[in-house]
Protein backbone atom coordinates (compact mmCIF):
# COMPACT_ATOMS: atom_id res chain seq x y z
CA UNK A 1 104.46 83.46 113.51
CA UNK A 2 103.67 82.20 116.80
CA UNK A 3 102.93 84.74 119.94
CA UNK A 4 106.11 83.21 121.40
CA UNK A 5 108.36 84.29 118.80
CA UNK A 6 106.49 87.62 118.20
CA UNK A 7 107.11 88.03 121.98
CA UNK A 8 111.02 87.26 121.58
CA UNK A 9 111.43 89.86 118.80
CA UNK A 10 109.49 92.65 120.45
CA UNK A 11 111.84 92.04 123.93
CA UNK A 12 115.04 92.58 121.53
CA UNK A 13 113.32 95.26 119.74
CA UNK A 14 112.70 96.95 122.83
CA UNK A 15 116.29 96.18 124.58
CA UNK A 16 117.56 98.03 121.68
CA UNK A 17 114.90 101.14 122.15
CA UNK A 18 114.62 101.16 118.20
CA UNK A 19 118.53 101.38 117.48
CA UNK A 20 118.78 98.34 115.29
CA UNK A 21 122.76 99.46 114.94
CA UNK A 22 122.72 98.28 119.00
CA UNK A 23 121.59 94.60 118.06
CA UNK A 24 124.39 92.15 118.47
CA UNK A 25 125.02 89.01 117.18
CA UNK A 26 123.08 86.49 118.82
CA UNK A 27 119.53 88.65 118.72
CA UNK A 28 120.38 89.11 114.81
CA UNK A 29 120.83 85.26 115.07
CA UNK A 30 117.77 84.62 116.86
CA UNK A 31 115.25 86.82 114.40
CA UNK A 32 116.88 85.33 111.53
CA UNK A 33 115.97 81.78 112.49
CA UNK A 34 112.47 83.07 113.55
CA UNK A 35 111.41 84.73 109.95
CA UNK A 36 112.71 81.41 108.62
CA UNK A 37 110.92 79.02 110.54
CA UNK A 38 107.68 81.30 109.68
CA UNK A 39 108.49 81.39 106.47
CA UNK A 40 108.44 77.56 106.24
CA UNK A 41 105.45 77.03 108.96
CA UNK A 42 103.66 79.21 105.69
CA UNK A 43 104.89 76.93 103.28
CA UNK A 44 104.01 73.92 105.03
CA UNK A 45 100.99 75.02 105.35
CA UNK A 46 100.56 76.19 101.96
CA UNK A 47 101.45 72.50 100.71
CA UNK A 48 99.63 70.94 103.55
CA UNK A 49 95.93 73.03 101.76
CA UNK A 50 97.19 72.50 98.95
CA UNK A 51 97.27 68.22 99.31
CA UNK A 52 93.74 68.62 100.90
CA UNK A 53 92.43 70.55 98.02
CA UNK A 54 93.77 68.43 94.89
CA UNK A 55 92.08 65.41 96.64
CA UNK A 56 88.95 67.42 97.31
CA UNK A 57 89.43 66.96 100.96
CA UNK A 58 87.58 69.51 103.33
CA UNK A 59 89.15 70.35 107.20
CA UNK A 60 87.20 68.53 109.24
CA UNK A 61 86.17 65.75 107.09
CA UNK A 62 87.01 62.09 107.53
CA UNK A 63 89.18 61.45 104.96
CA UNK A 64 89.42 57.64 104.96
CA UNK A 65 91.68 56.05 102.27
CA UNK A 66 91.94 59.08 100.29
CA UNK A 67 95.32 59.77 100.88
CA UNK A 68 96.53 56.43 100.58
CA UNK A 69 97.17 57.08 96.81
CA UNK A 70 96.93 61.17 96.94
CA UNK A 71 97.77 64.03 94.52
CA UNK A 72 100.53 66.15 95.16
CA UNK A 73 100.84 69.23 93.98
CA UNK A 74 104.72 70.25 92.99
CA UNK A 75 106.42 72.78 91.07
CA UNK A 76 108.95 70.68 89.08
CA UNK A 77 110.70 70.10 85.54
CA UNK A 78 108.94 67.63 83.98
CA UNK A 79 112.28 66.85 82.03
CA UNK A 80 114.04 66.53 84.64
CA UNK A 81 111.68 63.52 86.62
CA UNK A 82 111.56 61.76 83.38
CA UNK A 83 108.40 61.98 82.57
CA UNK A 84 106.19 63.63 79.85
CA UNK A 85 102.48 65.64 80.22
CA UNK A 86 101.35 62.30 78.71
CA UNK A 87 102.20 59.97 81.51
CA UNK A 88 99.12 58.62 83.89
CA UNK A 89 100.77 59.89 87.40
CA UNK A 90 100.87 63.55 86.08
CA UNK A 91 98.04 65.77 86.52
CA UNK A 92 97.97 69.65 85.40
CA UNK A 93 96.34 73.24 87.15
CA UNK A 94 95.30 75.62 84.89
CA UNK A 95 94.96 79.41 86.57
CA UNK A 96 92.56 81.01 84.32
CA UNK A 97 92.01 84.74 85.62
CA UNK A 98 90.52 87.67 83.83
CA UNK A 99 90.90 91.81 84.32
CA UNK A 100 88.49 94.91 83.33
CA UNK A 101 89.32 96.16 80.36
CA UNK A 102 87.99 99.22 78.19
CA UNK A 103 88.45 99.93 74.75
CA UNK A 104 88.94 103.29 74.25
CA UNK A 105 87.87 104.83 70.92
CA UNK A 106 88.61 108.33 70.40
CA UNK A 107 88.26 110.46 66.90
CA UNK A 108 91.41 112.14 66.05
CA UNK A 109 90.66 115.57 64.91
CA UNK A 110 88.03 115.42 67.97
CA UNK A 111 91.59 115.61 70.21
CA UNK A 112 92.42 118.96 69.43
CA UNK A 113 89.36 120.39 71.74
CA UNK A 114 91.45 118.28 74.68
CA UNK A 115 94.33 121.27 74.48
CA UNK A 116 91.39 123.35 76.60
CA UNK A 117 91.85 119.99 79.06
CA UNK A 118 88.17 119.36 78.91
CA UNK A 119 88.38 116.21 80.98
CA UNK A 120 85.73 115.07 83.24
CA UNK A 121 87.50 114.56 86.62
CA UNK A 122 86.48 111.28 87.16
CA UNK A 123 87.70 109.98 83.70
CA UNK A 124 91.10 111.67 84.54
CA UNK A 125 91.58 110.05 87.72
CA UNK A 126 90.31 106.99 86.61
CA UNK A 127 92.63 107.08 83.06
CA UNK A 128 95.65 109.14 83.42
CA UNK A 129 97.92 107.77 80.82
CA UNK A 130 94.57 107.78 78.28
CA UNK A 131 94.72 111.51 78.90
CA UNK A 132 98.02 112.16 78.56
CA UNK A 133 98.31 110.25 75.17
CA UNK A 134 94.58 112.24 73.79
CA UNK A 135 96.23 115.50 74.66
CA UNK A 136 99.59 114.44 73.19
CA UNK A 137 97.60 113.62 70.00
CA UNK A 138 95.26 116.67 70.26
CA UNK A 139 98.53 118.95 70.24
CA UNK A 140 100.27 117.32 67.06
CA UNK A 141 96.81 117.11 65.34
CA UNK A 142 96.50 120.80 65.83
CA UNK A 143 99.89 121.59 64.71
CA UNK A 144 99.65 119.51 61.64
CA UNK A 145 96.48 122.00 61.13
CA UNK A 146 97.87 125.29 61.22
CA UNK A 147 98.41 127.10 57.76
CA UNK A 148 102.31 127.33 56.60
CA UNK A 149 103.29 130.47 55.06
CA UNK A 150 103.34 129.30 51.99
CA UNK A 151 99.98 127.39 52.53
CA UNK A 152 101.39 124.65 50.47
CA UNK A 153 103.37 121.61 51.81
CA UNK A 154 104.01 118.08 50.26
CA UNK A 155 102.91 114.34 51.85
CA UNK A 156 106.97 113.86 53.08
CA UNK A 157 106.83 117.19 54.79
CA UNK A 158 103.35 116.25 56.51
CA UNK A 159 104.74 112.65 57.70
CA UNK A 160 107.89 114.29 59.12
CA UNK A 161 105.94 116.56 61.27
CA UNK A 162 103.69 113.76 62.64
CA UNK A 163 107.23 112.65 64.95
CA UNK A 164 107.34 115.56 67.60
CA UNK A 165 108.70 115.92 71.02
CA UNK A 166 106.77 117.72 73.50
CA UNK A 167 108.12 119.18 77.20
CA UNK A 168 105.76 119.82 79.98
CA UNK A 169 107.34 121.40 82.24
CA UNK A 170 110.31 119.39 82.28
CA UNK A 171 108.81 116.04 81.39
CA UNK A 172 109.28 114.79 77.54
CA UNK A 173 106.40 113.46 75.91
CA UNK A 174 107.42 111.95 72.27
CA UNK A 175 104.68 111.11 69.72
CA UNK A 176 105.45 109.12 66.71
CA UNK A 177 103.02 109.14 64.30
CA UNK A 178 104.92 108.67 60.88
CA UNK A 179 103.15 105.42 59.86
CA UNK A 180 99.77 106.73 60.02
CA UNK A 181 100.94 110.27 58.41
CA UNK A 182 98.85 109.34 55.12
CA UNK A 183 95.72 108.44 57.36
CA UNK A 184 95.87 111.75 59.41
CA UNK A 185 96.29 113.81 56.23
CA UNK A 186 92.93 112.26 55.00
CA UNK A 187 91.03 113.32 58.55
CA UNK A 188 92.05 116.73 58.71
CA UNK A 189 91.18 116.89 54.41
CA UNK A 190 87.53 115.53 55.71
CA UNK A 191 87.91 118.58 58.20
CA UNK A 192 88.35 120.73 55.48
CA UNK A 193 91.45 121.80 56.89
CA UNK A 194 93.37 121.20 53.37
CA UNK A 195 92.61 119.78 50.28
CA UNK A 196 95.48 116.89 48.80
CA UNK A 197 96.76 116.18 45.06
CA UNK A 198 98.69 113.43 44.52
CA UNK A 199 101.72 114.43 46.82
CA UNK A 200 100.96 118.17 46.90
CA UNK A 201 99.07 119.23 50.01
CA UNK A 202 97.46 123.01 49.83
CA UNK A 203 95.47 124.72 52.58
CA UNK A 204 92.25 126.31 52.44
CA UNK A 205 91.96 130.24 52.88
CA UNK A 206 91.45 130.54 56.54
């Protein structure tokens, strides 16, 4: 935006001492066509880089006959010029970006000691949702743990109790762990929390 126009805007700003209800029609008029000339002085520019860079032209440069027969770049249905990715006149840009990622792996009967929240600080701040979903864990694994009455349950028992729906303080957290109920039965047996049969489960005296 040019210091002209910023100038304009700031006087009709000002006339209307920050009531933008007080702005009539003409100054609503005037900063409308202002935002969309700057909007298309950015495009224009955009494009105009954009022409210089697909020919590998540098500001500055003498650029000779390079544009006589330049590469545009345009945002366009292929379909709809008639032509396929095949032809000679059409060139492609490939945006190849990358991002940090971490692979978390965590040991499941391990989660119970998060109930205590024993979470350094900086991993907290730095993983929120990780925590949230190891505690979530942590407090199903350790009520899948604790003894029944009876001490005896069965595997369809177990896998209903691996779906649970937890409220802190007002916020739901639901944990859905049906499909792996056979694979957490086997961790907390390795715990020696229980000892399985076939489809009988018992617990050990505690």
């Amino acid at each position: 935006m040019r210091e002209s126009e910023k100038n304009q805007i700031a006087e009709i700003l000002l006339k209307t001492c920050g009531n933008f209800q007080a702005l009539d029609v003409n100054d609503k008029n005037k900063i409308g066509r202002i935002f969309l000339k700057a909007n298309d002085d950015e495009q224009f520019y955009h494009e105009v880089m954009s022409v210089l860079h697909r020919n590998k032209i540098e500001i500055g440069e003498e650029i000779g006959d390079r544009l006589d027969d330049p590469i545009v770049r345009v945002t366009m249905d292929l379909g709809k010029l008639g032509l396929g990715r095949d032809h000679p006149l059409v060139k492609s840009t490939i945006i190849v970006s990358a991002e940090t990622e971490i692979t978390l792996f965590v040991d499941e009967f391990t989660t119970i000691h998060a109930l205590n929240e024993d979470f350094a600080s900086e991993f907290y701040d730095k993983f929120p949702s990780e925590c949230t979903k190891i505690s979530a864990l942590g407090v199903l694994m350790h009520d899948l743990s604790n003894r029944p009455p009876s001490g005896k349950s069965d595997m369809n028992e177990f896998a209903n109790k691996c779906a649970k729906e937890f409220d802190n303080n007002g916020n739901i957290i639901i944990t859905d762990f049906q499909e792996v109920a056979s694979d957490l039965s086997r961790i907390l047996e390795k715990n020696g929390v229980f000892k399985i049969k076939g489809n009988a489960i018992k617990w050990k005296l505690q």
